[in-house]
N, C-alpha and C. Protein backbone atom coordinates (compact mmCIF):
# COMPACT_ATOMS: atom_id res chain seq x y z
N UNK A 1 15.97 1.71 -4.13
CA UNK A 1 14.61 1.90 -3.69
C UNK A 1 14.36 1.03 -2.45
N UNK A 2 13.55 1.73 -1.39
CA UNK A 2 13.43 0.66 -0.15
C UNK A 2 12.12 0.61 -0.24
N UNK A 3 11.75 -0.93 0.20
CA UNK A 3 10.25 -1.12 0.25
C UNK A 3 9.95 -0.96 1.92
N UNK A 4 8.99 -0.59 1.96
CA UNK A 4 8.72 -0.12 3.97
C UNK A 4 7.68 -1.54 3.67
N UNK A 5 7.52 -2.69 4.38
CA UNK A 5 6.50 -3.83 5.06
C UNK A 5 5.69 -2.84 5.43
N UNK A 6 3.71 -3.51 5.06
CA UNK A 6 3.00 -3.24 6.60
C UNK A 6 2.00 -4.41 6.55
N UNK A 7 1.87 -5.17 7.25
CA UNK A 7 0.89 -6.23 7.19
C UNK A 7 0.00 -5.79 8.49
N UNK A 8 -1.36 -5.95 7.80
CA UNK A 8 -2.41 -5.31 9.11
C UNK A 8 -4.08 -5.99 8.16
N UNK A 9 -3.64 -7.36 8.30
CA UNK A 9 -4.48 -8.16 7.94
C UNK A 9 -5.34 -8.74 8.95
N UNK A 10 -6.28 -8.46 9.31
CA UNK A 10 -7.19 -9.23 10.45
C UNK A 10 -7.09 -8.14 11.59
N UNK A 11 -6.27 -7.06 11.67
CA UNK A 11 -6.52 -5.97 12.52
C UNK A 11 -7.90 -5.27 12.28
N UNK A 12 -8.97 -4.81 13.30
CA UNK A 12 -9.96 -4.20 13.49
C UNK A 12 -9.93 -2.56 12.68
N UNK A 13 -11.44 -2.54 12.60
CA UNK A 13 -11.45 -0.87 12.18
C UNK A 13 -11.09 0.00 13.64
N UNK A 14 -10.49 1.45 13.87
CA UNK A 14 -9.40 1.83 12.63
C UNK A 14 -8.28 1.54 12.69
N UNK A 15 -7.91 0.58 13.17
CA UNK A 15 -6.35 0.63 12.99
C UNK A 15 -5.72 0.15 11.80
N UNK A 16 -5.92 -0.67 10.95
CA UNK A 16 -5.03 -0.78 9.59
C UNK A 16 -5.25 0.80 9.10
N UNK A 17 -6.68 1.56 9.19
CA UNK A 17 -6.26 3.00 8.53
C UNK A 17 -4.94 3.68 9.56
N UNK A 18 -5.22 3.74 10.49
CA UNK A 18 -4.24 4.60 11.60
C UNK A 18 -2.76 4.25 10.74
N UNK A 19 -2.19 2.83 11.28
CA UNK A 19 -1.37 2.72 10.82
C UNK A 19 -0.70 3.14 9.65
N UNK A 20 -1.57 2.61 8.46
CA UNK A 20 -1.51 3.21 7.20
C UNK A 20 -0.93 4.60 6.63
N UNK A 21 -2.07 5.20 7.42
CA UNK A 21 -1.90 6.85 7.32
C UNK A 21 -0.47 7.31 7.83
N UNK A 22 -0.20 6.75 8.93
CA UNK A 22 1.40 7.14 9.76
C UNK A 22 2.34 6.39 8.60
N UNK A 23 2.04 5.43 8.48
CA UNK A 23 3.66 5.01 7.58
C UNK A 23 3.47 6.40 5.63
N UNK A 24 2.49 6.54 5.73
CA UNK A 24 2.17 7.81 4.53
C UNK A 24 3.23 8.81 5.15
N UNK A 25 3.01 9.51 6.09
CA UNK A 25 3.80 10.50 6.36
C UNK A 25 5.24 9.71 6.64
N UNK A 26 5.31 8.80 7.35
CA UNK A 26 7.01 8.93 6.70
C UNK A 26 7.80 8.24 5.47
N UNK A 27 6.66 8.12 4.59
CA UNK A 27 7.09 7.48 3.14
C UNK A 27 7.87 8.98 2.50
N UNK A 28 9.42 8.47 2.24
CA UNK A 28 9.83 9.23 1.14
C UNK A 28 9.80 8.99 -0.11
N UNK A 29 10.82 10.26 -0.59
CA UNK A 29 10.07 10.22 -2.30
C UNK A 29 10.77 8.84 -3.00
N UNK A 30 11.72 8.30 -2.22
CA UNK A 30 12.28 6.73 -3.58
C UNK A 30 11.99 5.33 -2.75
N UNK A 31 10.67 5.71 -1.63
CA UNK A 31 10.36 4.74 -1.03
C UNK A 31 8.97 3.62 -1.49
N UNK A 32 8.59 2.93 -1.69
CA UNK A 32 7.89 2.42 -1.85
C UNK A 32 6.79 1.67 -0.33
N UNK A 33 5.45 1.96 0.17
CA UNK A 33 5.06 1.08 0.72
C UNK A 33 4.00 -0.28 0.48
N UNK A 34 4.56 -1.75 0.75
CA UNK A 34 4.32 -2.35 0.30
C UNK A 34 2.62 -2.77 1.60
N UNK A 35 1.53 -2.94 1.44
CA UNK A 35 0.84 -3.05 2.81
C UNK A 35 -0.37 -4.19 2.15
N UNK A 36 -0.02 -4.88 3.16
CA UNK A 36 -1.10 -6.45 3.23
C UNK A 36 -1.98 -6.03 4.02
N UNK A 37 -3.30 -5.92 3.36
CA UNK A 37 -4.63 -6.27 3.86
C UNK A 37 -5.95 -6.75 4.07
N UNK A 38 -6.48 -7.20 4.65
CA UNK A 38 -8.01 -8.28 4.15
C UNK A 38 -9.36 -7.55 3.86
N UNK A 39 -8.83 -5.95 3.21
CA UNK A 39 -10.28 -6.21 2.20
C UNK A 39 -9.71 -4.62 1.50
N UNK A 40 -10.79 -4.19 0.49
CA UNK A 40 -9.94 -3.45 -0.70
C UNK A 40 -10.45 -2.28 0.55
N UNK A 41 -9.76 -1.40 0.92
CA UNK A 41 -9.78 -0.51 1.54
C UNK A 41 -10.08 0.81 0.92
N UNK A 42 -11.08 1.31 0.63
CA UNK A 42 -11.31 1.78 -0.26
C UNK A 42 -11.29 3.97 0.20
N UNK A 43 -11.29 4.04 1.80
CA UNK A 43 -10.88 5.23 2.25
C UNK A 43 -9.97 5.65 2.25
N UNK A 44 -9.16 4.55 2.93
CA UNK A 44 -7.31 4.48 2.41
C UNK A 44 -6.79 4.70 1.18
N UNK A 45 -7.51 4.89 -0.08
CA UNK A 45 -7.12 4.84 -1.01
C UNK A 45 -7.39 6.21 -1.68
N UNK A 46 -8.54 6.76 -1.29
CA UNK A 46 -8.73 8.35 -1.35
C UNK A 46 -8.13 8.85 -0.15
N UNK A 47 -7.61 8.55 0.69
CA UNK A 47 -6.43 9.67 1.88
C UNK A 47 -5.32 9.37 1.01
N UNK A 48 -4.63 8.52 0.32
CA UNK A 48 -3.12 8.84 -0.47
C UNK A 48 -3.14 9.19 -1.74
N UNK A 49 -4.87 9.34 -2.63
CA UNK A 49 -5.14 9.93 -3.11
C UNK A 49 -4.88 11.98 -2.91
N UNK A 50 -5.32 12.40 -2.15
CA UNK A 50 -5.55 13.65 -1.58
C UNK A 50 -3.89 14.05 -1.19
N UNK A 51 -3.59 12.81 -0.78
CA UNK A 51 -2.03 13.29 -0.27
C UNK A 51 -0.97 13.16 -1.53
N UNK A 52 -1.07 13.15 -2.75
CA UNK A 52 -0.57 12.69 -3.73
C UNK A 52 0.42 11.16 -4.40
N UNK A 53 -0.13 10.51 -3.57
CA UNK A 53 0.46 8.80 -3.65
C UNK A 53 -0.50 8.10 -4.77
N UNK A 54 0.58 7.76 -5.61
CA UNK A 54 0.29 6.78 -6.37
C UNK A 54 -0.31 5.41 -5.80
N UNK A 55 -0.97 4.63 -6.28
CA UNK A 55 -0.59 3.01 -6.17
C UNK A 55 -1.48 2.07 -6.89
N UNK A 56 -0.89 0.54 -6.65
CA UNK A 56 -1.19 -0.50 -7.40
C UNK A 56 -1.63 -1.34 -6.39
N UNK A 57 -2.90 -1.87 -6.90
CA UNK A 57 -3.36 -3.16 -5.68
C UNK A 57 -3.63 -4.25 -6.56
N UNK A 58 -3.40 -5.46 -6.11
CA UNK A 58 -3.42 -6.71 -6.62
C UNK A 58 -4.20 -7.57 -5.25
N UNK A 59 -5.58 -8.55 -5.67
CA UNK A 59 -6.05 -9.60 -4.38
C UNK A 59 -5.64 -10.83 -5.13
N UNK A 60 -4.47 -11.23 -4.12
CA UNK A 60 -4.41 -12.66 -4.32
C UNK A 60 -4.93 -13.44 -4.19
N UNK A 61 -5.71 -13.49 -2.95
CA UNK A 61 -7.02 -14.46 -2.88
C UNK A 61 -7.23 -13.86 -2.14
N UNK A 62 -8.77 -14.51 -1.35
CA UNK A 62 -9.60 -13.98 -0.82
C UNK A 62 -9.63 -13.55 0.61
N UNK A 63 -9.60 -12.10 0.93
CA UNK A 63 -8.69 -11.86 2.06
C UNK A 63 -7.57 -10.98 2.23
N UNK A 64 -6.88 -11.42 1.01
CA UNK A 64 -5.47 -11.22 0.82
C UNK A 64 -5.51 -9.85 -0.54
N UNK A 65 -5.19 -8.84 0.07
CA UNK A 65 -4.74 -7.89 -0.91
C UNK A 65 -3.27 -7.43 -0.75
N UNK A 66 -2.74 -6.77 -1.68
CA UNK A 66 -1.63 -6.44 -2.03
C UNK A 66 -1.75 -4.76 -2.45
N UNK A 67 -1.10 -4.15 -1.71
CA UNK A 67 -1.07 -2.40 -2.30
C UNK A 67 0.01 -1.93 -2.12
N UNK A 68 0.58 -1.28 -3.24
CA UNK A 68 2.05 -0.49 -3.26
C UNK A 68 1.73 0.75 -3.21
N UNK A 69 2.37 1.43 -2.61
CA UNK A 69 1.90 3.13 -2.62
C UNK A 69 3.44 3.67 -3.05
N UNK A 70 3.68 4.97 -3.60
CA UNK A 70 4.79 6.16 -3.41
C UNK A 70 4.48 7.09 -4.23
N UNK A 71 5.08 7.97 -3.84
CA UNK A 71 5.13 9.26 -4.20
C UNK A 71 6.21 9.58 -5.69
N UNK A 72 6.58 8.63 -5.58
CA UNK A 72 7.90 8.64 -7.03
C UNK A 72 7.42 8.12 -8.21
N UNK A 73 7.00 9.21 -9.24
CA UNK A 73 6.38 8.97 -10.57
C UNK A 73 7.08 8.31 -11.49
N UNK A 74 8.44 7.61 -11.06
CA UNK A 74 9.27 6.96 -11.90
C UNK A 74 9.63 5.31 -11.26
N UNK A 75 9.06 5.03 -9.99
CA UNK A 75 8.65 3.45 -10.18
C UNK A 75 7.59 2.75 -10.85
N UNK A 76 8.29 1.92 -11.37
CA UNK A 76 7.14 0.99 -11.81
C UNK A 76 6.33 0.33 -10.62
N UNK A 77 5.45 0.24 -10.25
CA UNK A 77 4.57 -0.07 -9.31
C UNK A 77 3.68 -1.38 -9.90
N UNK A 78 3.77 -1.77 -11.28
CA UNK A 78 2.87 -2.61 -11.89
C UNK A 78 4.15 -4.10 -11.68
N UNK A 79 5.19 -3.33 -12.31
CA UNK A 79 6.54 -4.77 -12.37
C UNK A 79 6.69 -5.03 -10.87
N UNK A 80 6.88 -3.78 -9.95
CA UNK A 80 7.10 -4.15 -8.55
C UNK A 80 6.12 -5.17 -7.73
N UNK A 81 4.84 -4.86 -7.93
CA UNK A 81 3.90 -5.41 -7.34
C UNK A 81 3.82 -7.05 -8.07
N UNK A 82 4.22 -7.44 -9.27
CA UNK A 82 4.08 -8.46 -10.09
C UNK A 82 5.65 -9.46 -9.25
N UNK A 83 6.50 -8.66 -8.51
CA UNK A 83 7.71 -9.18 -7.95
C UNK A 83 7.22 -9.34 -6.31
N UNK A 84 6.36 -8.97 -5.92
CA UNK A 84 5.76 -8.36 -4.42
C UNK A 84 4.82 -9.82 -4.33
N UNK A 85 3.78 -9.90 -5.26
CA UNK A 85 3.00 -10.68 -4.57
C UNK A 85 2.74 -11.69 -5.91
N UNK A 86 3.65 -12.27 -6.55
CA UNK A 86 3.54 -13.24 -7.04
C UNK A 86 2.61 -12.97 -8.40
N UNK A 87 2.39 -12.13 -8.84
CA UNK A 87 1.03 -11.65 -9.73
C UNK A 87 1.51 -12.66 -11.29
């Protein structure tokens, strides 16, 4: 399984969505994306909704969120994210 990085913490509206959305389309199916950002993004989360992506978000502190996305109904996304950001 490969995890794709995206950290887009303190980047302006829209670009953590822009970004976001582009690494969606080239997420494959045994890929995981792992994406750091400073607040619960909550549009982003209905666009990989609609696009059929799973995911798990964890805020480590304040600022600091944690979201795993993929398309593969057979990662654990709860153990991954608990290995991802310290949970």
């Amino acid at each position: 399984m490969k995890v794709l990085e995206l950290d887009v913490r303190g980047l302006e509206h829209p670009e953590p969505l822009e970004r976001s959305v582009a690494m969606f389309k080239a997420l494959g199916e045994g890929e995981v994306m792992h994406l750091r950002i400073h607040r619960y993004p909550v549009p982003l989360l209905q666009i990989a909704q609609k696009r059929g992506l799973r995911f798990e978000a964890y805020e480590a502190g304040e600022g600091d969120f944690h979201i795993l996305f993929t398309q593969n109904p057979d990662i654990d996304l709860a153990a991954l994210l608990k290995e991802r950001a310290g949970v």
